[in-house]
Every structure is written in C-alpha cells, then in structure tokens.
PDBML (XML) file of the C-alpha atoms, coordinates in Angstrom:
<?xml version="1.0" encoding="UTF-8" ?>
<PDBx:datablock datablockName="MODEL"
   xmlns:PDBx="http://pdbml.pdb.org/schema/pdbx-v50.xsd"
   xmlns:xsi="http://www.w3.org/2001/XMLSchema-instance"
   xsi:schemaLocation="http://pdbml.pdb.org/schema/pdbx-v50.xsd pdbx-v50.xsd">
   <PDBx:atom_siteCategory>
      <PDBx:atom_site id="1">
         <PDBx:B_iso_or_equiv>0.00</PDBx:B_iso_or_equiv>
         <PDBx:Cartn_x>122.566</PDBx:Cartn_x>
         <PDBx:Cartn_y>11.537</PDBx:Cartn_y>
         <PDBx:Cartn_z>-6.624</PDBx:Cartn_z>
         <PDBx:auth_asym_id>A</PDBx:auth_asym_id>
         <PDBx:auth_atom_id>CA</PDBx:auth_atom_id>
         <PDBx:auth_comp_id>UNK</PDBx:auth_comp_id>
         <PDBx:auth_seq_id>1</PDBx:auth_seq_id>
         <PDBx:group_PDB>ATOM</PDBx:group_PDB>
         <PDBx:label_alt_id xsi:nil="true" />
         <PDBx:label_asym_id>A</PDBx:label_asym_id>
         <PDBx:label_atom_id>CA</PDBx:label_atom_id>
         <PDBx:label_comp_id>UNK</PDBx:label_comp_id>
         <PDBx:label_entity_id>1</PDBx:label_entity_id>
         <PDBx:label_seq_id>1</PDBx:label_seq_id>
         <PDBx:occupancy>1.00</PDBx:occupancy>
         <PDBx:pdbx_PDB_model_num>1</PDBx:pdbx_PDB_model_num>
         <PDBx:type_symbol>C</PDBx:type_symbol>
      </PDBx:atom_site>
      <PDBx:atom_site id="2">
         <PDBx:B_iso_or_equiv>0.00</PDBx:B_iso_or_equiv>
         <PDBx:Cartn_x>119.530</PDBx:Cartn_x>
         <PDBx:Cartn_y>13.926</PDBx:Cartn_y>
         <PDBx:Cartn_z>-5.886</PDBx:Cartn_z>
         <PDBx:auth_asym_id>A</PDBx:auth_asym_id>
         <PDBx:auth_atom_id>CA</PDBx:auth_atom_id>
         <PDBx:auth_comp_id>UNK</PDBx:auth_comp_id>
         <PDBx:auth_seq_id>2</PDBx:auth_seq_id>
         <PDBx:group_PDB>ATOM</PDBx:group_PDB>
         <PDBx:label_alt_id xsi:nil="true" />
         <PDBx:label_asym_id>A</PDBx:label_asym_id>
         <PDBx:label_atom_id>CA</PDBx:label_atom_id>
         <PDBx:label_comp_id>UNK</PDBx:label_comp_id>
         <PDBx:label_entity_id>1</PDBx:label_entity_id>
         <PDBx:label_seq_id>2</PDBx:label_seq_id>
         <PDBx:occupancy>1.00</PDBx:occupancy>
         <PDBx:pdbx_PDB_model_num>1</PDBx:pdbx_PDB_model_num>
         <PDBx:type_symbol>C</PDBx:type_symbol>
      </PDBx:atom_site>
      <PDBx:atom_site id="3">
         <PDBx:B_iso_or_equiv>0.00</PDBx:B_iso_or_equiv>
         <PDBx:Cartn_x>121.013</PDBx:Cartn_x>
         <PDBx:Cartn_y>14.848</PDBx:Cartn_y>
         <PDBx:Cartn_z>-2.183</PDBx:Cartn_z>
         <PDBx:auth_asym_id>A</PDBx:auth_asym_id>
         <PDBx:auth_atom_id>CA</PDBx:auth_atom_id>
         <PDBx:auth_comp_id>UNK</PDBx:auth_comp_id>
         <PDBx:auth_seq_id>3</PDBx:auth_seq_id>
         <PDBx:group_PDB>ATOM</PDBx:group_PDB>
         <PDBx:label_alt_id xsi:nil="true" />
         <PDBx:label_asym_id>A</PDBx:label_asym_id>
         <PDBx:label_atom_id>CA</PDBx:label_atom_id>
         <PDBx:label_comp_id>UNK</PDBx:label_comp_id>
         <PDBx:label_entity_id>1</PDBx:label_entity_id>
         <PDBx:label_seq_id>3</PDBx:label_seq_id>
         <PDBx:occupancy>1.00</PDBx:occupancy>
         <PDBx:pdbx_PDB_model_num>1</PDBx:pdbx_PDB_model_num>
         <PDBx:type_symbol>C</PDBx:type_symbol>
      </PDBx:atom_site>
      <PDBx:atom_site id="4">
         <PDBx:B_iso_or_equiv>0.00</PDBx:B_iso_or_equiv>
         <PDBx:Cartn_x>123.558</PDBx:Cartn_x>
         <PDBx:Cartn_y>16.705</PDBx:Cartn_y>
         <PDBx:Cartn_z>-4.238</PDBx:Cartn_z>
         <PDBx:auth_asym_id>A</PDBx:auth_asym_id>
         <PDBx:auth_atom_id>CA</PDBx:auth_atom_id>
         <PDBx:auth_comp_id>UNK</PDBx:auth_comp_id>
         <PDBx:auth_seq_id>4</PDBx:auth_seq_id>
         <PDBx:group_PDB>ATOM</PDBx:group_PDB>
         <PDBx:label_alt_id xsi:nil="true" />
         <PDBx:label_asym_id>A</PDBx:label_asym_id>
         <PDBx:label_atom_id>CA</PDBx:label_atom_id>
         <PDBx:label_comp_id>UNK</PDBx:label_comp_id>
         <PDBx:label_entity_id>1</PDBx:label_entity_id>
         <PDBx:label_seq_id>4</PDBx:label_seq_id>
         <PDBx:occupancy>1.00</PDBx:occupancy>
         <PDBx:pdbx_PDB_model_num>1</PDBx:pdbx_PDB_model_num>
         <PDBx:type_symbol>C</PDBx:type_symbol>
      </PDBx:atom_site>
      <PDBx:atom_site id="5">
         <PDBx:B_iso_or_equiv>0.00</PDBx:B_iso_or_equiv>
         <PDBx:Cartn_x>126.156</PDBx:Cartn_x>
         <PDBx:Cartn_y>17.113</PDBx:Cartn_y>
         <PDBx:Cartn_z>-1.194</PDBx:Cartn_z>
         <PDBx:auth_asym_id>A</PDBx:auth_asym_id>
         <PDBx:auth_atom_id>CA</PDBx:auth_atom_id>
         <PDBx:auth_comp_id>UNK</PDBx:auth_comp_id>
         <PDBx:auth_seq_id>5</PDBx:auth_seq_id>
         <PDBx:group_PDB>ATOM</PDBx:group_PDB>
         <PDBx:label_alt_id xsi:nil="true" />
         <PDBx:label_asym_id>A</PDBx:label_asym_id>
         <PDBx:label_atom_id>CA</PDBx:label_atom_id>
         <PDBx:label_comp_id>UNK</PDBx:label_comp_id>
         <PDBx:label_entity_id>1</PDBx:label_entity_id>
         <PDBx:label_seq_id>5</PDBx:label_seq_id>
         <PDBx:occupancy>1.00</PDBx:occupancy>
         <PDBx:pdbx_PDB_model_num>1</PDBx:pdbx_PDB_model_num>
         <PDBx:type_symbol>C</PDBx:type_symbol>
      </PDBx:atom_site>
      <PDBx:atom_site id="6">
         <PDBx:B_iso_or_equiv>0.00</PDBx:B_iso_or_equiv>
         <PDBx:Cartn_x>129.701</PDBx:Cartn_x>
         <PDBx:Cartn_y>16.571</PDBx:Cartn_y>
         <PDBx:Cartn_z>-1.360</PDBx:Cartn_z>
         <PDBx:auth_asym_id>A</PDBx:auth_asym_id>
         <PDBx:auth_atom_id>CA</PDBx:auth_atom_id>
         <PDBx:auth_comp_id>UNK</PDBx:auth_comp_id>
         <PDBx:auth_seq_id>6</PDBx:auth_seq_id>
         <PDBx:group_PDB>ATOM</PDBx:group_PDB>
         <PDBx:label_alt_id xsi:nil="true" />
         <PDBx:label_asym_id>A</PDBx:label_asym_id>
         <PDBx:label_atom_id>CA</PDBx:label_atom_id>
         <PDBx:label_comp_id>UNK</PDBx:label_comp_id>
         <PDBx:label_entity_id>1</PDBx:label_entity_id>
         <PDBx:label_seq_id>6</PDBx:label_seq_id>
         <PDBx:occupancy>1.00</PDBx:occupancy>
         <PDBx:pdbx_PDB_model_num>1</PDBx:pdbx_PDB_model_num>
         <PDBx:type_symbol>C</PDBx:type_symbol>
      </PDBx:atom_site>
      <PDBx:atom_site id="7">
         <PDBx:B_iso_or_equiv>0.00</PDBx:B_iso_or_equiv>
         <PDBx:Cartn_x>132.331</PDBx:Cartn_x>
         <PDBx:Cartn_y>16.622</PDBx:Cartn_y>
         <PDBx:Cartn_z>0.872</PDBx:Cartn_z>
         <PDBx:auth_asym_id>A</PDBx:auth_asym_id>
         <PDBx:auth_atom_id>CA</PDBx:auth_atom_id>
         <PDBx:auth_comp_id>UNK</PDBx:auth_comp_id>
         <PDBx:auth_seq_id>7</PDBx:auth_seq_id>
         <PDBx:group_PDB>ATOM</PDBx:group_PDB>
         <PDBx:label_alt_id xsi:nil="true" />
         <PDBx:label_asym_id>A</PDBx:label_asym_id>
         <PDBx:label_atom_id>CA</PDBx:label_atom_id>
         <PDBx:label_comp_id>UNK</PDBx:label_comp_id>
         <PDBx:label_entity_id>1</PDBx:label_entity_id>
         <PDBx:label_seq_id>7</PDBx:label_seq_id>
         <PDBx:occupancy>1.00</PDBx:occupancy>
         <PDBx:pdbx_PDB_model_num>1</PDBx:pdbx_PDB_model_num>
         <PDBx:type_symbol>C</PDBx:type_symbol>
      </PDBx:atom_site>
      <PDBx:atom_site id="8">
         <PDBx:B_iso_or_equiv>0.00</PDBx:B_iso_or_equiv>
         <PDBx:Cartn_x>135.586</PDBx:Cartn_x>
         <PDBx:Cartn_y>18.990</PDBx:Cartn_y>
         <PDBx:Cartn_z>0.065</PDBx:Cartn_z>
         <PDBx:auth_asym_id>A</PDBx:auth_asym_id>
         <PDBx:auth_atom_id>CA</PDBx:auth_atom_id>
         <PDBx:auth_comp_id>UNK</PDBx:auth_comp_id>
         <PDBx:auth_seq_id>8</PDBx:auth_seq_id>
         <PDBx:group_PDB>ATOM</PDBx:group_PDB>
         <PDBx:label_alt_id xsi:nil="true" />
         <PDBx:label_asym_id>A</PDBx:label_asym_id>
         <PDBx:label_atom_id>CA</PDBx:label_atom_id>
         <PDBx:label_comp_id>UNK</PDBx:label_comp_id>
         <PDBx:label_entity_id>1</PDBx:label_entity_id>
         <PDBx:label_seq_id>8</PDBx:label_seq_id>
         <PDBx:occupancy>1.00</PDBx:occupancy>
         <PDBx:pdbx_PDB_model_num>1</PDBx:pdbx_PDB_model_num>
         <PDBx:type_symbol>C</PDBx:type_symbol>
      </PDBx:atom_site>
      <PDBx:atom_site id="9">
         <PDBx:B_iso_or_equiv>0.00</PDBx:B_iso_or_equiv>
         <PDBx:Cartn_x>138.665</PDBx:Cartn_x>
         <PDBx:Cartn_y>18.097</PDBx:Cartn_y>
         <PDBx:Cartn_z>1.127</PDBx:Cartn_z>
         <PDBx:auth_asym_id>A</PDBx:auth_asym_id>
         <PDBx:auth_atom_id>CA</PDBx:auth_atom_id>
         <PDBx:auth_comp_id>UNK</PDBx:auth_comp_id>
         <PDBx:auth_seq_id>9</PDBx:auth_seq_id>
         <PDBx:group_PDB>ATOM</PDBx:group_PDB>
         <PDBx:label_alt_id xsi:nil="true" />
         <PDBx:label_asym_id>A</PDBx:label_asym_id>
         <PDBx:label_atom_id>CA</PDBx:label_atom_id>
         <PDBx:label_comp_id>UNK</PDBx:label_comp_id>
         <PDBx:label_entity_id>1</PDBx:label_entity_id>
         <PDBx:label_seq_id>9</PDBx:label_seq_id>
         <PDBx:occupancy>1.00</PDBx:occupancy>
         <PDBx:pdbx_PDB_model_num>1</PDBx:pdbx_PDB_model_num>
         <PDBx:type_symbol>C</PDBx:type_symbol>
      </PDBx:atom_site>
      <PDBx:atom_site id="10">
         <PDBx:B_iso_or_equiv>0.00</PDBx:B_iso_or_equiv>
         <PDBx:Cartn_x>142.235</PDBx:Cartn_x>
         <PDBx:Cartn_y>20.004</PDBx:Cartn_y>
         <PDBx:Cartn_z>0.740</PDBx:Cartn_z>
         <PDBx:auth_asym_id>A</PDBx:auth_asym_id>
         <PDBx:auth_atom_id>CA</PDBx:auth_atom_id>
         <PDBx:auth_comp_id>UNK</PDBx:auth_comp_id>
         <PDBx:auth_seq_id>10</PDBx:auth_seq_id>
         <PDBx:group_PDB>ATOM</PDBx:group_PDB>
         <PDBx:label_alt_id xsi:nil="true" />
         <PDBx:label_asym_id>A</PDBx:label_asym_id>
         <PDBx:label_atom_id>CA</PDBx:label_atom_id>
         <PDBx:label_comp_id>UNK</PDBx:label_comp_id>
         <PDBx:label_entity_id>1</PDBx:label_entity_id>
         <PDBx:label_seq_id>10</PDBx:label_seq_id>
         <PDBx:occupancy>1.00</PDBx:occupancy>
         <PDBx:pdbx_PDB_model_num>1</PDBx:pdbx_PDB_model_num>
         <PDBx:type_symbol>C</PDBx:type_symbol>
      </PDBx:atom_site>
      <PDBx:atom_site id="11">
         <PDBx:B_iso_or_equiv>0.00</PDBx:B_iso_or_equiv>
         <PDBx:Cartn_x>145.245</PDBx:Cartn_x>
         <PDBx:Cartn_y>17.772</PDBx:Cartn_y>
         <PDBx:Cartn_z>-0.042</PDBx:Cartn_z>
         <PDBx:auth_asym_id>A</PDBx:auth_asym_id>
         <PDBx:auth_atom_id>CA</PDBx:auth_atom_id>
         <PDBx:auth_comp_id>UNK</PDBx:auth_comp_id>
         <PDBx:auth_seq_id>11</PDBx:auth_seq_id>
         <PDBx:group_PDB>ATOM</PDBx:group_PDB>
         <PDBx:label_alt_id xsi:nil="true" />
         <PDBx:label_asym_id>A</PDBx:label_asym_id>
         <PDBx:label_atom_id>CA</PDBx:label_atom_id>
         <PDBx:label_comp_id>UNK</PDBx:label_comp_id>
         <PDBx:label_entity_id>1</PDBx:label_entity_id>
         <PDBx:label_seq_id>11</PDBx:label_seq_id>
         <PDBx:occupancy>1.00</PDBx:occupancy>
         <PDBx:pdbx_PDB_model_num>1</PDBx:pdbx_PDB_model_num>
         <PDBx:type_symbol>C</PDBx:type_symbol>
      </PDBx:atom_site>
      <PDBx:atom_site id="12">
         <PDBx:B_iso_or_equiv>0.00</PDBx:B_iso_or_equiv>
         <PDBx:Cartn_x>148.418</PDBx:Cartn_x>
         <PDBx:Cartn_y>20.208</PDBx:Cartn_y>
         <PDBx:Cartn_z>0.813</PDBx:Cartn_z>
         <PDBx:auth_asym_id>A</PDBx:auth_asym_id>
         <PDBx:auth_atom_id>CA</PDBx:auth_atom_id>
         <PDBx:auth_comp_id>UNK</PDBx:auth_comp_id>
         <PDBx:auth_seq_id>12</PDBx:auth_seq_id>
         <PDBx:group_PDB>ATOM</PDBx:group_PDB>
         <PDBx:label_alt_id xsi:nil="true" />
         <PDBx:label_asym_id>A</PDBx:label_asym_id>
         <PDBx:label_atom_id>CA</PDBx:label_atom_id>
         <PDBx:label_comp_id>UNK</PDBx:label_comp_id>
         <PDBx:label_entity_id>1</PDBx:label_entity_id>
         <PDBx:label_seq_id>12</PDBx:label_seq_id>
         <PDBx:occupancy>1.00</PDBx:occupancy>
         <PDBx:pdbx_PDB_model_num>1</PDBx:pdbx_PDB_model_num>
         <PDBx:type_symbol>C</PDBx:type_symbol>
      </PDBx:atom_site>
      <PDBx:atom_site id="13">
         <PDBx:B_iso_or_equiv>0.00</PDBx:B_iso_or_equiv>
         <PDBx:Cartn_x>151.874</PDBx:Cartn_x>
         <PDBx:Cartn_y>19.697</PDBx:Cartn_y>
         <PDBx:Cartn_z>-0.588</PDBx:Cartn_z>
         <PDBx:auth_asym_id>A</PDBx:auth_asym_id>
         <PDBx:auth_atom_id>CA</PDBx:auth_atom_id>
         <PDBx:auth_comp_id>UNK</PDBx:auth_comp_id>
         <PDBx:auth_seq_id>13</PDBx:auth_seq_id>
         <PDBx:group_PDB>ATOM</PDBx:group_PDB>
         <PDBx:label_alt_id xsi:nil="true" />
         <PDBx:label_asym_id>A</PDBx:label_asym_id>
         <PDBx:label_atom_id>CA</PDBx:label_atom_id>
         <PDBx:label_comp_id>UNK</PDBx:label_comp_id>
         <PDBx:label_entity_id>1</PDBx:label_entity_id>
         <PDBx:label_seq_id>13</PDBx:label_seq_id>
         <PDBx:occupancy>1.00</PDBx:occupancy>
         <PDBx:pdbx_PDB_model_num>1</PDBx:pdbx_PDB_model_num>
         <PDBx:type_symbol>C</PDBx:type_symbol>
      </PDBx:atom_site>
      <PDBx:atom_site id="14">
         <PDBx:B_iso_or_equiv>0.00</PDBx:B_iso_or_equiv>
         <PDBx:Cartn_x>150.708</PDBx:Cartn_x>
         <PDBx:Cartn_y>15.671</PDBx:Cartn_y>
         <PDBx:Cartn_z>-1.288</PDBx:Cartn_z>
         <PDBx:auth_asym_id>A</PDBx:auth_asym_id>
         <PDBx:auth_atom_id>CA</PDBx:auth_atom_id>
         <PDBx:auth_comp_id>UNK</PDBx:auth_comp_id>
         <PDBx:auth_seq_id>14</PDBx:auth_seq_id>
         <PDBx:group_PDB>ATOM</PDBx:group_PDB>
         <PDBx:label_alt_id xsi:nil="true" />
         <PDBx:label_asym_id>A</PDBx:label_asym_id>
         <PDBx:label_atom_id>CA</PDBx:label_atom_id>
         <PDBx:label_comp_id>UNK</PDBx:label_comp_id>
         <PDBx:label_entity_id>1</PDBx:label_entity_id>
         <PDBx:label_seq_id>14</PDBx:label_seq_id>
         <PDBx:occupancy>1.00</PDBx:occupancy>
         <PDBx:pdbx_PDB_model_num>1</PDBx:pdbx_PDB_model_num>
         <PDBx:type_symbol>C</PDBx:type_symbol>
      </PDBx:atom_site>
      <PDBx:atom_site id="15">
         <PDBx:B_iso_or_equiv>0.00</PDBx:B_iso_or_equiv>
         <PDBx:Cartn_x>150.815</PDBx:Cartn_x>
         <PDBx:Cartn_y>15.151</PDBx:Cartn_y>
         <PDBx:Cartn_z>3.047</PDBx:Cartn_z>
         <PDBx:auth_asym_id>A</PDBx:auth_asym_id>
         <PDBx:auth_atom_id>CA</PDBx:auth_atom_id>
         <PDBx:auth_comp_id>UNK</PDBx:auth_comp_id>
         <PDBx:auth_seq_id>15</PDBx:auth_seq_id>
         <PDBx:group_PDB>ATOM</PDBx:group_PDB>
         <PDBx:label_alt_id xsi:nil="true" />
         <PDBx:label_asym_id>A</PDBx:label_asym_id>
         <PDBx:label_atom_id>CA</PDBx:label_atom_id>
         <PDBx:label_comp_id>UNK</PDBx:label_comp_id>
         <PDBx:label_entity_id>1</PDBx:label_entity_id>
         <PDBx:label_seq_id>15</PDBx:label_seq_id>
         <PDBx:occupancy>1.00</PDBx:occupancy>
         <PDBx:pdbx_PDB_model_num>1</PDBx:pdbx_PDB_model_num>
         <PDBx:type_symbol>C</PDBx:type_symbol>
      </PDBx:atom_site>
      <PDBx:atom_site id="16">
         <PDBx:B_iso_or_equiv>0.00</PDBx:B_iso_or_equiv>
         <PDBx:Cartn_x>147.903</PDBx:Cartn_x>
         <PDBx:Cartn_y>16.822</PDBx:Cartn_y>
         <PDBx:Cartn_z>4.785</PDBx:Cartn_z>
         <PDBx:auth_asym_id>A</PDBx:auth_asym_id>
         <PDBx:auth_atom_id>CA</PDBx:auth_atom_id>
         <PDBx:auth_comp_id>UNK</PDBx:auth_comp_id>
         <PDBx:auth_seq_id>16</PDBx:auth_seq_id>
         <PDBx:group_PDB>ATOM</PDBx:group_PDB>
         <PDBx:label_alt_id xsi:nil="true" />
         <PDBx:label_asym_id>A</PDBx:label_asym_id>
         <PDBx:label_atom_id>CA</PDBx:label_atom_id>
         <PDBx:label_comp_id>UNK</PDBx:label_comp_id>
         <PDBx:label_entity_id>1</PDBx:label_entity_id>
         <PDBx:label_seq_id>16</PDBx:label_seq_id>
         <PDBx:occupancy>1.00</PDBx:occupancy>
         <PDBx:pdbx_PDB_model_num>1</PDBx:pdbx_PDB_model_num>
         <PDBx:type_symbol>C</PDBx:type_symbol>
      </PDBx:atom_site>
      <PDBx:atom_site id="17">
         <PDBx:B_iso_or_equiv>0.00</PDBx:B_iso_or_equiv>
         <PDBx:Cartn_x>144.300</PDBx:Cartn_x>
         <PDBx:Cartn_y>16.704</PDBx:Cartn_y>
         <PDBx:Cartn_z>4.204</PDBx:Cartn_z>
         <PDBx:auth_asym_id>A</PDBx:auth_asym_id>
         <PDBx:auth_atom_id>CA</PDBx:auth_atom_id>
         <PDBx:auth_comp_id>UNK</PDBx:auth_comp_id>
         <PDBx:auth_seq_id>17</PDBx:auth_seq_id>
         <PDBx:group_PDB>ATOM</PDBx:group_PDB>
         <PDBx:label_alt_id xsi:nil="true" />
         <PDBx:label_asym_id>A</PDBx:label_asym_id>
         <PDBx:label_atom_id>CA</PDBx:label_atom_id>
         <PDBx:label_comp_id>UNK</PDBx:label_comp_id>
         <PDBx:label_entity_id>1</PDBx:label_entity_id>
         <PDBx:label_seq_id>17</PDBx:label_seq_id>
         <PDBx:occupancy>1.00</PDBx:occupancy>
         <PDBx:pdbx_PDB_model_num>1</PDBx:pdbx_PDB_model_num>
         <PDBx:type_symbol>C</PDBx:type_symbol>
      </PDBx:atom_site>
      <PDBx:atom_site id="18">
         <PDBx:B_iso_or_equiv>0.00</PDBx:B_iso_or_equiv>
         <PDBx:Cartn_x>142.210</PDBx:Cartn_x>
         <PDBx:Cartn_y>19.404</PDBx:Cartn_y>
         <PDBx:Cartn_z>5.342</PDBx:Cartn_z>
         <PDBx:auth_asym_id>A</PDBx:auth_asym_id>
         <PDBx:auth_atom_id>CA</PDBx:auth_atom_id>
         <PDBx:auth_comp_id>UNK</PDBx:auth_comp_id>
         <PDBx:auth_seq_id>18</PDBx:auth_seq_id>
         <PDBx:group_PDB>ATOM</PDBx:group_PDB>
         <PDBx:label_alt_id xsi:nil="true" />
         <PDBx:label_asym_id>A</PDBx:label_asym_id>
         <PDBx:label_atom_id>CA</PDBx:label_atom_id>
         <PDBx:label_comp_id>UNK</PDBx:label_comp_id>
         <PDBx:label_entity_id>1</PDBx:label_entity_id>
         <PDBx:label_seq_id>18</PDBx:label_seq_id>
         <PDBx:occupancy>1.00</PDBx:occupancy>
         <PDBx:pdbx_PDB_model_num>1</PDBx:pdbx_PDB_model_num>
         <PDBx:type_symbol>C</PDBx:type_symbol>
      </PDBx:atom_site>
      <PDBx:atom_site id="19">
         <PDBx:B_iso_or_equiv>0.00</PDBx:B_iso_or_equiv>
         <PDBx:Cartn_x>138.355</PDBx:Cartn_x>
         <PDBx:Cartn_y>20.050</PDBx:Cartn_y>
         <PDBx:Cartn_z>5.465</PDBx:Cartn_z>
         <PDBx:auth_asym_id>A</PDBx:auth_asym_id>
         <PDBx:auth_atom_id>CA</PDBx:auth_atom_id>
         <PDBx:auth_comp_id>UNK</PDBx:auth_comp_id>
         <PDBx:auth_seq_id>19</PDBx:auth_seq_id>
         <PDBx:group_PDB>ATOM</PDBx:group_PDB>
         <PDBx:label_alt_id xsi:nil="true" />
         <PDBx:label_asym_id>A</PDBx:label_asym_id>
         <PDBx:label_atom_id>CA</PDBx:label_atom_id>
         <PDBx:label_comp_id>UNK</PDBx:label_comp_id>
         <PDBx:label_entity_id>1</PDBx:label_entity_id>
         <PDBx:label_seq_id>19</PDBx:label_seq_id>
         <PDBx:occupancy>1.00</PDBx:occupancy>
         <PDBx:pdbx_PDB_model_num>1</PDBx:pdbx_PDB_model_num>
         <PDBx:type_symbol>C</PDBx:type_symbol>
      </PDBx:atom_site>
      <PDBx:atom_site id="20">
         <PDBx:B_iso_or_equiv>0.00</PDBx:B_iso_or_equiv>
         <PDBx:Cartn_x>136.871</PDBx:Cartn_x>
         <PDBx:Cartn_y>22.597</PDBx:Cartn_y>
         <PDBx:Cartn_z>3.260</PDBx:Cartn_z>
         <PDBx:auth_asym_id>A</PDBx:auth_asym_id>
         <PDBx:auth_atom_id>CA</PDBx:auth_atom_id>
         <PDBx:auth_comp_id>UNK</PDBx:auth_comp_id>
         <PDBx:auth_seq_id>20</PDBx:auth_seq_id>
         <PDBx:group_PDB>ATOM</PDBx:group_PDB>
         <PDBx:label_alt_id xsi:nil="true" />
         <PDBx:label_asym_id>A</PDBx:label_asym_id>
         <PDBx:label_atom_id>CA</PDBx:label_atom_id>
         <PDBx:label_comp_id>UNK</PDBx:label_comp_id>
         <PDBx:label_entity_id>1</PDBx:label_entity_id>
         <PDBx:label_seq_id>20</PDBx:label_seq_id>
         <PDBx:occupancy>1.00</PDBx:occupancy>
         <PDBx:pdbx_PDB_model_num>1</PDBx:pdbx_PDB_model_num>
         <PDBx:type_symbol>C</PDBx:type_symbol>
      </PDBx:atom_site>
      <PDBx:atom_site id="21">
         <PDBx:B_iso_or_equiv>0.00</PDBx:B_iso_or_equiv>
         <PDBx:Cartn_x>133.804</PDBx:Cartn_x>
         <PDBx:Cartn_y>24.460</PDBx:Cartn_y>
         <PDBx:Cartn_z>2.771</PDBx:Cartn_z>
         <PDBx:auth_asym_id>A</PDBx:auth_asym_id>
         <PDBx:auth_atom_id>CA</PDBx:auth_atom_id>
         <PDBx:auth_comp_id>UNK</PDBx:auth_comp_id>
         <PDBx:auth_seq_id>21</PDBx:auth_seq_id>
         <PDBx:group_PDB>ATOM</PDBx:group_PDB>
         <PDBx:label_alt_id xsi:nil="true" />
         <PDBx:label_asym_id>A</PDBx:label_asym_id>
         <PDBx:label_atom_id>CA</PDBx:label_atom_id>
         <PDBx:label_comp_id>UNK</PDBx:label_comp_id>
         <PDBx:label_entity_id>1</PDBx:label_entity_id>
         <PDBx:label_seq_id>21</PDBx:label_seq_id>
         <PDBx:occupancy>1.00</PDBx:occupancy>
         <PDBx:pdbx_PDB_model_num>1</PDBx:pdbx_PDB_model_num>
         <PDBx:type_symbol>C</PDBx:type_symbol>
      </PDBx:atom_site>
      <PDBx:atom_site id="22">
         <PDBx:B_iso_or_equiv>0.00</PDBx:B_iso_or_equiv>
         <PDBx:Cartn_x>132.194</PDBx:Cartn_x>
         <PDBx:Cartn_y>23.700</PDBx:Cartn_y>
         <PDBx:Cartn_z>-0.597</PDBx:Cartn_z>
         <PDBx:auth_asym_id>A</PDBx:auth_asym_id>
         <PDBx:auth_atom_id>CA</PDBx:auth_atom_id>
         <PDBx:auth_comp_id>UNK</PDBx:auth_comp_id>
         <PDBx:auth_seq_id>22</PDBx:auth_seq_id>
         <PDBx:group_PDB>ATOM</PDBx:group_PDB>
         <PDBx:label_alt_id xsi:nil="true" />
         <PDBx:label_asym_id>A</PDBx:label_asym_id>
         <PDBx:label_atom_id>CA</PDBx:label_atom_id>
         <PDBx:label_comp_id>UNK</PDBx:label_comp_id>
         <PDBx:label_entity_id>1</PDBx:label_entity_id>
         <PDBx:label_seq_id>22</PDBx:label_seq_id>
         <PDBx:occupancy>1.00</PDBx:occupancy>
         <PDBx:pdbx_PDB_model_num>1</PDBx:pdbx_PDB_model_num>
         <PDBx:type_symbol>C</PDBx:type_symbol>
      </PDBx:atom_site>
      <PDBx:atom_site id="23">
         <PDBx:B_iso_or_equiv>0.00</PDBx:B_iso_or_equiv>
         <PDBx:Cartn_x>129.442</PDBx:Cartn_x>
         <PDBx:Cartn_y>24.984</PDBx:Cartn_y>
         <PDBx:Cartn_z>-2.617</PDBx:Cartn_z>
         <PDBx:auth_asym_id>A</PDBx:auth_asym_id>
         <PDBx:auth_atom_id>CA</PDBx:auth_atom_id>
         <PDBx:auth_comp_id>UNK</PDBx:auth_comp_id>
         <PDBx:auth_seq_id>23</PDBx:auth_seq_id>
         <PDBx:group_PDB>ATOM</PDBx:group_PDB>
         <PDBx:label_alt_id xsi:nil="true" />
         <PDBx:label_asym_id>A</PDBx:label_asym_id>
         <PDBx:label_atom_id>CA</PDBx:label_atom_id>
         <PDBx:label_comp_id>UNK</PDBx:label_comp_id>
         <PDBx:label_entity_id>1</PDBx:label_entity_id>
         <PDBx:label_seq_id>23</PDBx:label_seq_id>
         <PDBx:occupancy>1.00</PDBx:occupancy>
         <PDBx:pdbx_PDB_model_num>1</PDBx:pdbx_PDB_model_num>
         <PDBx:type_symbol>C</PDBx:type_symbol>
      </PDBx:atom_site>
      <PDBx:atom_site id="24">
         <PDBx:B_iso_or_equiv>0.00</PDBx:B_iso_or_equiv>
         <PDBx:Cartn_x>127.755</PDBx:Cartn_x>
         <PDBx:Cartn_y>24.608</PDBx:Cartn_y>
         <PDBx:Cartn_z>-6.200</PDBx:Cartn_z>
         <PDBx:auth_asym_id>A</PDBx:auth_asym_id>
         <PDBx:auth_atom_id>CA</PDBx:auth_atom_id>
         <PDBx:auth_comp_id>UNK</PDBx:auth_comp_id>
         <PDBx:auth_seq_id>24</PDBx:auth_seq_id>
         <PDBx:group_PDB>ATOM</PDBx:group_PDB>
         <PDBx:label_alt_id xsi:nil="true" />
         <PDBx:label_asym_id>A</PDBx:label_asym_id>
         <PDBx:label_atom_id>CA</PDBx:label_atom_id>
         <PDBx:label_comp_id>UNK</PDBx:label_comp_id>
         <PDBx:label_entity_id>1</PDBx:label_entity_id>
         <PDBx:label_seq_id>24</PDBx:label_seq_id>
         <PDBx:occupancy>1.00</PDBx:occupancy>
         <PDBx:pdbx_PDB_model_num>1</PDBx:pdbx_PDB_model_num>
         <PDBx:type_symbol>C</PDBx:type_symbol>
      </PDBx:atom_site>
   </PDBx:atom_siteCategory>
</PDBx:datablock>
C-alpha cells in the first residue's frame, strides 16, 4: 500500500479495454 501506484484502465461501451494515464 505505500508504493501508491495504480494501474488505469478504460472499459469502452462494456467491449474494449484501453490503457490510461492516471494520477492522484
């Protein structure tokens, strides 16, 4: 829990996941 990354994914239309950029 103290690295504090996550990964951000898009889920479009409920058929295509797509990488996104993310930031707190």
């Amino acid at each position: 829990e103290t690295d504090g990354r996550t990964i951000a994914l898009g889920h479009l239309n409920n058929e295509h996941y797509v990488a996104l950029k993310y930031s707190v």
